[in-house]
N, C-alpha and C. Protein backbone atom coordinates (compact mmCIF):
# COMPACT_ATOMS: atom_id res chain seq x y z
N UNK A 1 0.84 -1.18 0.00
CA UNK A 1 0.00 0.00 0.00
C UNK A 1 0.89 1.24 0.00
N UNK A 2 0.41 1.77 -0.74
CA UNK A 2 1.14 3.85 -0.80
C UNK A 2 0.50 4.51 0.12
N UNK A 3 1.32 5.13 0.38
CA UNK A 3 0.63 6.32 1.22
C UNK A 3 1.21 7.65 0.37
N UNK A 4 -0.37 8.43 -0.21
CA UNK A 4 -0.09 9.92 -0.37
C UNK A 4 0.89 10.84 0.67
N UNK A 5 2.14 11.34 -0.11
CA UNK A 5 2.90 12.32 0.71
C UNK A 5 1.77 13.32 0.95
N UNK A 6 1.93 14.18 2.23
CA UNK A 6 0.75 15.24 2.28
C UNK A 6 2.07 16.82 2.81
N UNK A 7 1.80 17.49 2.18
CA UNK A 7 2.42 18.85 2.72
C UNK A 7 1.93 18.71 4.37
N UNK A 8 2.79 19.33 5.24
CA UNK A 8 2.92 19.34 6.66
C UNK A 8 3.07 21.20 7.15
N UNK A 9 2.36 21.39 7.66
CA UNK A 9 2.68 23.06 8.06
C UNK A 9 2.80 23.04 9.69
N UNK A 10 4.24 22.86 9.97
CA UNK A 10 4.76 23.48 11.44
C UNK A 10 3.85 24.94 12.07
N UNK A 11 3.79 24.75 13.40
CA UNK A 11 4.00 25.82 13.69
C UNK A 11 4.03 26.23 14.93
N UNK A 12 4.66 26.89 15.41
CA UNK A 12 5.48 27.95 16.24
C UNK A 12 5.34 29.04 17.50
N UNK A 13 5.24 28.63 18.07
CA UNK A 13 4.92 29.91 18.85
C UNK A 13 6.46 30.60 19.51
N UNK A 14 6.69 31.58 18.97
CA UNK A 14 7.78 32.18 19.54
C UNK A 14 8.19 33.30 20.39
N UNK A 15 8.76 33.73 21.20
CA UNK A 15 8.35 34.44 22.73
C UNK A 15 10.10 34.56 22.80
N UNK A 16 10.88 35.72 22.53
CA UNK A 16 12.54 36.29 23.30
C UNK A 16 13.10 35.06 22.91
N UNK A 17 13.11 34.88 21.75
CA UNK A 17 14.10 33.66 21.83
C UNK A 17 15.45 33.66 20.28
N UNK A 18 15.12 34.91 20.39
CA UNK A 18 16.52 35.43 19.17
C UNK A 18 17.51 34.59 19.38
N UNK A 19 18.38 34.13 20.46
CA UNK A 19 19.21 33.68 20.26
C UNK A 19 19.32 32.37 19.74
N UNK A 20 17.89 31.56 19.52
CA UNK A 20 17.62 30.22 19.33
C UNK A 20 16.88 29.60 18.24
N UNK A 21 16.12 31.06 17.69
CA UNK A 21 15.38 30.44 16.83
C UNK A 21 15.74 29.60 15.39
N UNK A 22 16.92 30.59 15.24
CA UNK A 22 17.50 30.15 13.92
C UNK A 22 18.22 28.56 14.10
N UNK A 23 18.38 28.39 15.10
CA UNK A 23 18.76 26.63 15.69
C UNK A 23 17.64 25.75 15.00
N UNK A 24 16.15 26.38 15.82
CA UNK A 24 15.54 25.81 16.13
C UNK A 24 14.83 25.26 14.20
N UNK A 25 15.01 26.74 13.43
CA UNK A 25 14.73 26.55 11.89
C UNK A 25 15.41 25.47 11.44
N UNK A 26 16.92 25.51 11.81
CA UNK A 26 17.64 24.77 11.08
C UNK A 26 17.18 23.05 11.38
N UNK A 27 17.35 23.63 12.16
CA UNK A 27 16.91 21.92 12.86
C UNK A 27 15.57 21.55 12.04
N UNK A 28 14.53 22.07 11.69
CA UNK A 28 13.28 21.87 10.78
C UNK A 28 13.77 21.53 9.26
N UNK A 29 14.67 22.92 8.62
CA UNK A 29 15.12 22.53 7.36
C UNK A 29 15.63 21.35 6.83
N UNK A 30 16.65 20.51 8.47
CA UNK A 30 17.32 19.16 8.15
C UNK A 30 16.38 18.04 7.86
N UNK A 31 15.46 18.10 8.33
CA UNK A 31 14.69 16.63 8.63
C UNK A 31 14.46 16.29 6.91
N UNK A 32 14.45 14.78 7.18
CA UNK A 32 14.00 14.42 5.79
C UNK A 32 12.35 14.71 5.22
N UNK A 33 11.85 14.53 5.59
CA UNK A 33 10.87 15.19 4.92
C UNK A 33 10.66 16.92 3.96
N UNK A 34 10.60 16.91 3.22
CA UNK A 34 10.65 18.48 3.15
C UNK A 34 9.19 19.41 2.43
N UNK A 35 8.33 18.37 1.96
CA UNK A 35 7.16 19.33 1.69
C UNK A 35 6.29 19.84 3.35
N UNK A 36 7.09 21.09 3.19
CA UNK A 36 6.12 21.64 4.83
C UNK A 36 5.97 23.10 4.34
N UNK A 37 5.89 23.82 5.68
CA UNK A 37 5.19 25.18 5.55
C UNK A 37 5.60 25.16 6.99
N UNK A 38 6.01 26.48 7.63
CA UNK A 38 5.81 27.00 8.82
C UNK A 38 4.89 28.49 9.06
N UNK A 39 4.32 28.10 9.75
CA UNK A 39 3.80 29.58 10.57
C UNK A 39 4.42 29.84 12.21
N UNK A 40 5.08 30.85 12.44
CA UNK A 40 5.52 31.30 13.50
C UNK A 40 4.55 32.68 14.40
N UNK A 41 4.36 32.34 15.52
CA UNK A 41 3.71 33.59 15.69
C UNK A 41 4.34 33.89 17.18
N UNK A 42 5.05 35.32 17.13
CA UNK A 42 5.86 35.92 17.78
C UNK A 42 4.68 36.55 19.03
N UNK A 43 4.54 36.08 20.24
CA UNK A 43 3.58 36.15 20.78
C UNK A 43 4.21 37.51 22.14
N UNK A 44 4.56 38.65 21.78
CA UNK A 44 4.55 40.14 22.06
C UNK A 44 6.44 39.89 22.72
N UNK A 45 7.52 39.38 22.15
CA UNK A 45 8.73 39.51 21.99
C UNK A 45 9.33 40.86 22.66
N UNK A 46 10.10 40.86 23.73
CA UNK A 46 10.63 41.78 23.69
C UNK A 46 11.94 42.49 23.44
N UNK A 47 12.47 41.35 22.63
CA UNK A 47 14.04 41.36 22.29
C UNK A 47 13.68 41.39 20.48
N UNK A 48 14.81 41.21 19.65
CA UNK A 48 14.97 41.09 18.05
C UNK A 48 14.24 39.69 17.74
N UNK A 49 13.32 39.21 18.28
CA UNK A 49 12.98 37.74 17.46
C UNK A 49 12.07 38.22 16.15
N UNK A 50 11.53 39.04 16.44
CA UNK A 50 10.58 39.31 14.78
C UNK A 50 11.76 39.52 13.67
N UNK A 51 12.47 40.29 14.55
CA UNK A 51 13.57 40.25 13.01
C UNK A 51 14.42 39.51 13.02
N UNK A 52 14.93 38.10 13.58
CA UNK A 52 15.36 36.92 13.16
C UNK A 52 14.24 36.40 12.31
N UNK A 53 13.45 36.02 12.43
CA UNK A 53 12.16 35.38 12.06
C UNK A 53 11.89 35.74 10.51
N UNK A 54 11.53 37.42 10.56
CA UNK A 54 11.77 38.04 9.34
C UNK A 54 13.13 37.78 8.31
N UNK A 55 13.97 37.41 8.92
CA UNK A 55 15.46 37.22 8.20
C UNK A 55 15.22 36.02 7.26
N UNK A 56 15.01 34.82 8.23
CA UNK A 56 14.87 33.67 8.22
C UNK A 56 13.60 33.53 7.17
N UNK A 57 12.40 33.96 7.00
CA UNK A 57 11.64 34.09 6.36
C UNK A 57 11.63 34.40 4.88
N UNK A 58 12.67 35.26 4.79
CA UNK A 58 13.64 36.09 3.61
C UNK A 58 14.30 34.50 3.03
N UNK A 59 14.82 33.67 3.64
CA UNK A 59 15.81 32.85 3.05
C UNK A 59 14.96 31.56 2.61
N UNK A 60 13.37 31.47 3.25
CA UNK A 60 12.46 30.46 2.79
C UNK A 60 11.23 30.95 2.23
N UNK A 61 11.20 31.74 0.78
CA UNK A 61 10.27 32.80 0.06
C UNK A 61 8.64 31.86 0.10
N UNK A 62 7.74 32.28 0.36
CA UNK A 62 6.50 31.22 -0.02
C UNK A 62 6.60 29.90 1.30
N UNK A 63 7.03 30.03 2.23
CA UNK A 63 7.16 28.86 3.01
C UNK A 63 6.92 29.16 4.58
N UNK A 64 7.12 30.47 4.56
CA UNK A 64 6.74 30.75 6.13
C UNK A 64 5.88 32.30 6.37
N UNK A 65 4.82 32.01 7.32
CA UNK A 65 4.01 33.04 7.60
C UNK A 65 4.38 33.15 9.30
N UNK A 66 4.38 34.75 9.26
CA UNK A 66 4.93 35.21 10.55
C UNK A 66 3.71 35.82 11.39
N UNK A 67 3.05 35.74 12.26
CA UNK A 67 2.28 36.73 12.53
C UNK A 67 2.41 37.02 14.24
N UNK A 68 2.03 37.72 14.65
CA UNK A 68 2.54 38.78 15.91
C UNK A 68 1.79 39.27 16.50
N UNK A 69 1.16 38.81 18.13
CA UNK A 69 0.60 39.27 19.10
C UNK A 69 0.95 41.00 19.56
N UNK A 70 0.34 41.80 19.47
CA UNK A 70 0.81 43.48 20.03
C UNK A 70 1.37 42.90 21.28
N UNK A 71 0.90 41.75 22.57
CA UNK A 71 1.51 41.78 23.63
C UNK A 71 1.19 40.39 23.79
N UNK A 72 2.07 40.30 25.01
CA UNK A 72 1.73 38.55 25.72
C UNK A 72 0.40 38.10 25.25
N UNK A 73 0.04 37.11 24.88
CA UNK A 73 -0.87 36.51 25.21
C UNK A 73 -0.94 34.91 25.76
N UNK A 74 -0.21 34.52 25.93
CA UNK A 74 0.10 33.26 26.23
C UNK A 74 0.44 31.75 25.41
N UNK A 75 1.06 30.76 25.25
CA UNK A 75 1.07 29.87 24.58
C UNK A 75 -0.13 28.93 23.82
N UNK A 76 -1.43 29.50 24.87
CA UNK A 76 -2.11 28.25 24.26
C UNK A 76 -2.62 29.42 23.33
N UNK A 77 -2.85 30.66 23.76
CA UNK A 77 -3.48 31.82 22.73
C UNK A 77 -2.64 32.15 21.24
N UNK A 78 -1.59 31.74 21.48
CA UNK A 78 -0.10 31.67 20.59
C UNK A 78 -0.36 30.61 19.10
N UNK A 79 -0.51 30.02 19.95
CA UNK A 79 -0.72 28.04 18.93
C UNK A 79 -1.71 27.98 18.53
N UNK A 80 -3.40 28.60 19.01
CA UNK A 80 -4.49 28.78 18.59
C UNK A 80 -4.22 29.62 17.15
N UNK A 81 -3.74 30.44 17.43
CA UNK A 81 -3.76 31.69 16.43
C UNK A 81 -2.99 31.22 14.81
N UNK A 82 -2.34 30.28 15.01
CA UNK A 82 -1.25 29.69 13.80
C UNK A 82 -2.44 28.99 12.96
C-alpha cells in the first residue's frame, strides 16, 4: 500500500528567543521530509525575534508566515492563532 505524501505546516509559537530560533529553523530545514510550511507567531517579543524570524523568512520565500501578538498573550493563545 502507498501512502499519499501530504504537505505538513509546522507551527510555532515564539516568545525572546533570538538567540535560538534560527537553531531551532535549522533543525526543521534538516529533517528528511521536506514538503512543509511554517507559521511562526511571535507572541509580544521583547528582544529582536521578529527580526530573526523576518530574516529567516527572507531565506524560505512562499514557506513561512509570521504573525505577531501586540503583547503577551500566552502559549495556548499563541498556537491557537497559527
Amino acid at each position: 500500500m502507498e501512502f499519499e505524501k501530504k504537505k505538513v505546516t509546522v507551527i510555532m509559537g515564539i516568545y525572546n528567543c533570538q538567540d535560538t530560533l534560527e537553531e531551532a529553523i535549522d533543525s526543521l530545514i534538516a529533517q528528511t521530509y521536506v514538503d512543509w510550511n511554517l507559521i511562526m507567531c511571535d507572541d509580544g517579543s521583547k528582544d529582536d525575534t521578529v527580526t530573526v524570524a523576518k530574516k529567516i523568512a527572507e531565506k524560505l520565500p512562499g514557506r513561512v508566515l509570521i504573525l505577531q501578538n501586540k503583547q503577551n498573550k500566552g502559549l495556548n493563545y499563541t498556537l491557537n492563532r497559527c
